[in-house]
Protein backbone atom coordinates (compact mmCIF):
# COMPACT_ATOMS: atom_id res chain seq x y z
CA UNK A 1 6.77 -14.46 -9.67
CA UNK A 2 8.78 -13.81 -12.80
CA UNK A 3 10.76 -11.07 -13.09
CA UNK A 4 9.74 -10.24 -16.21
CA UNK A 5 6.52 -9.81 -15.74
CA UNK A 6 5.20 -6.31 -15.50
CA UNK A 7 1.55 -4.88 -14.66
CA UNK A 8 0.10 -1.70 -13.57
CA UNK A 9 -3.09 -0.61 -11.07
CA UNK A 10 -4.48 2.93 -10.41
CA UNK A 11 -7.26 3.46 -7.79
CA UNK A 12 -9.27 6.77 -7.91
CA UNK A 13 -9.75 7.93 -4.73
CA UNK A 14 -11.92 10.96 -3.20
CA UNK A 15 -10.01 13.43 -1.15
CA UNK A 16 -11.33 11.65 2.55
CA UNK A 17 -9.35 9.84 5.40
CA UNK A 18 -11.28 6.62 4.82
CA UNK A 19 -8.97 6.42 1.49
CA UNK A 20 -6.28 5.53 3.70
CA UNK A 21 -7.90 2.32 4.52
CA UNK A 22 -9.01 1.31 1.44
CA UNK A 23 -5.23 1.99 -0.83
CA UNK A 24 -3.96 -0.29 2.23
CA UNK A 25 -6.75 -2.62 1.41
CA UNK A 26 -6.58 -2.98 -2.22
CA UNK A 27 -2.61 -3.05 -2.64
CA UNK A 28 -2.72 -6.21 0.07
CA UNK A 29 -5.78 -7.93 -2.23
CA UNK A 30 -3.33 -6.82 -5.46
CA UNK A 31 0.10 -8.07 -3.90
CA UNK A 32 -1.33 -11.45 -2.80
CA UNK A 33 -2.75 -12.27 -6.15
CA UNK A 34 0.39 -11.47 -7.72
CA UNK A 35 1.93 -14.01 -4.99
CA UNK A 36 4.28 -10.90 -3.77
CA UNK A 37 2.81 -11.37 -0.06
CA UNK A 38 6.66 -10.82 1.38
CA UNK A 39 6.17 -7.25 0.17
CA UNK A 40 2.58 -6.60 1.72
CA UNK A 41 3.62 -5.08 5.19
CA UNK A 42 5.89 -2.14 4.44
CA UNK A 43 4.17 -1.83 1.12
CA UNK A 44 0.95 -1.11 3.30
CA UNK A 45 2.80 1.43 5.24
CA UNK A 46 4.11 3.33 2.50
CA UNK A 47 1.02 3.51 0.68
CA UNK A 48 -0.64 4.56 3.84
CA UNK A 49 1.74 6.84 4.10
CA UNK A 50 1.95 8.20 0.21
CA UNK A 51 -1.62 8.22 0.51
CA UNK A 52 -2.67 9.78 3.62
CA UNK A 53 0.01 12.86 2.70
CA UNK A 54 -2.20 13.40 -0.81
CA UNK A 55 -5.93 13.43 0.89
CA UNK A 56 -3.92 15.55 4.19
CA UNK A 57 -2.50 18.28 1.98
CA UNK A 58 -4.74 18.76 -0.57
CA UNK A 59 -8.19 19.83 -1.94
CA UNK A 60 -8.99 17.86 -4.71
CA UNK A 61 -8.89 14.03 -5.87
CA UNK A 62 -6.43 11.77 -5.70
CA UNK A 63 -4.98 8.47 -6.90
CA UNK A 64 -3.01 5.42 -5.73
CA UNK A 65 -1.22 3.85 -8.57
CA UNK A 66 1.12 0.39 -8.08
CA UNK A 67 3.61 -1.03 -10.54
CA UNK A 68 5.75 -3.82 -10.89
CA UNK A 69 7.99 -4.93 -13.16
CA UNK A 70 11.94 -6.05 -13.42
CA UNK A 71 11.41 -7.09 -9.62
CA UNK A 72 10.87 -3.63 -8.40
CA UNK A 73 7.67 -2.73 -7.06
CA UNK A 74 6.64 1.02 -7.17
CA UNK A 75 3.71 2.35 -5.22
CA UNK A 76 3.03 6.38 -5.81
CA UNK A 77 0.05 8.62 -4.95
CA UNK A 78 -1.05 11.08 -6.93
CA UNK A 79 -2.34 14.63 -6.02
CA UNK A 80 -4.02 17.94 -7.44
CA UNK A 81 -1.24 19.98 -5.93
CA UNK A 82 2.10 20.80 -8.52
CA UNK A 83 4.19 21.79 -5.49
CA UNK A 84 7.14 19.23 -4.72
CA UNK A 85 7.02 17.88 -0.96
CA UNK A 86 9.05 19.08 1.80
CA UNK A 87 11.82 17.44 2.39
CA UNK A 88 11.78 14.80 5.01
CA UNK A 89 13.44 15.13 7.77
CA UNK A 90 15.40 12.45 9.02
CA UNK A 91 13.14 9.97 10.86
CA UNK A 92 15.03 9.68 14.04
CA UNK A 93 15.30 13.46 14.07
CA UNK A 94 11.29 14.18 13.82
CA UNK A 95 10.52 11.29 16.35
CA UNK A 96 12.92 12.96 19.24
CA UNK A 97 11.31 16.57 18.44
CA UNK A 98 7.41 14.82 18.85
CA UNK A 99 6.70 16.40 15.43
CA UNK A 100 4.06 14.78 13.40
CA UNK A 101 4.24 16.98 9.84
CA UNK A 102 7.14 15.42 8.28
CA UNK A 103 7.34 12.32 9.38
CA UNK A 104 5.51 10.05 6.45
CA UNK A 105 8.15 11.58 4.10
CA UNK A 106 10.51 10.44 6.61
CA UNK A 107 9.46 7.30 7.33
CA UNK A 108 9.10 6.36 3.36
CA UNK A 109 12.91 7.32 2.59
CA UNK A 110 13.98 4.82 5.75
CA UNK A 111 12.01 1.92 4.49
CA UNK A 112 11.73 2.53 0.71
CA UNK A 113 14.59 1.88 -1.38
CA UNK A 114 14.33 4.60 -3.54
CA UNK A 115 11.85 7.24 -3.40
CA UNK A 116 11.14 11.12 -5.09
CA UNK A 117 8.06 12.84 -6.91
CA UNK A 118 7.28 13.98 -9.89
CA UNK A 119 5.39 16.68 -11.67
CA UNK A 120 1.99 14.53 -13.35
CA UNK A 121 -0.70 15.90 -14.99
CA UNK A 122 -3.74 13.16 -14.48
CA UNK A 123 -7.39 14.06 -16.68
CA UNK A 124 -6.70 17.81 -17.20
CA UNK A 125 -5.84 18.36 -13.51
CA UNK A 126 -2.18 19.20 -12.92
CA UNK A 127 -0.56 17.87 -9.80
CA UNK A 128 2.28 15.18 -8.77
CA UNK A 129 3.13 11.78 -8.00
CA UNK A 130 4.76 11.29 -4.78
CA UNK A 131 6.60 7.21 -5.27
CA UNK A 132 8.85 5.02 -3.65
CA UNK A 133 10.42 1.84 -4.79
CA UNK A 134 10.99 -1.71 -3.25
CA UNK A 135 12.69 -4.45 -4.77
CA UNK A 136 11.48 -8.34 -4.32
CA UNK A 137 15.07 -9.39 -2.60
């Protein structure tokens, strides 16, 4: 895939557990046709991830939204609530202490290669995007 090339997706999803399933589902479908399949299993976990945090923590609607471009691909989910995440704790720390809160944040900073959040206003609702970033190498 050229380096150069850049394009954009956004999926609109309802605030409901099944969204999980179908963000993992549709990045795969979009990664493969972009012929970025070396990408599709940890991109699938961190959108699961992103993803399940959003529809887990919040009331409202919320949105997957992929990116790519300069060979970095960034996958964020958006949700109706402003306030930034907790911090992650580290990964090995929340797996030894059995906690379960904490450990998607976690688990996205150890496999991402860059990752934060944002404040995002999306059709008059004010929220944020929660992203991380992988590169193609």
């Amino acid at each position: 895939m050229p380096e150069n090339e850049f394009w954009e997706y956004s999926l609109s999803i309802p605030n409901d557990p099944r969204a999980v399933t179908v963000s993992r589902r549709t990045l795969r479908l979009i990664l493969t046709v972009h012929g970025l399949i070396g990408l599709v299993d940890v991109a699938e976990l961190l959108a699961a991830e992103l993803v399940a945090n959003a529809v887990r923590h919040t009331k409202g609607p919320a949105a997957l939204r992929v990116r790519w471009g300069a060979g970095v691909l960034r996958i964020g989910a958006w949700d109706t609530d402003p306030a930034p995440p907790d911090a992650p704790l580290p990964f090995e720390r929340s797996a030894d202490l059995g906690l379960e809160d904490g450990r998607g944040l976690a688990l996205v900073r150890a496999c991402s290669d860059l990752w934060g959040w944002q404040p995002l206003s999306r059709d008059g609702s004010r929220g944020k995007l929660v992203w991380c970033e992988l590169g193609a190498a």
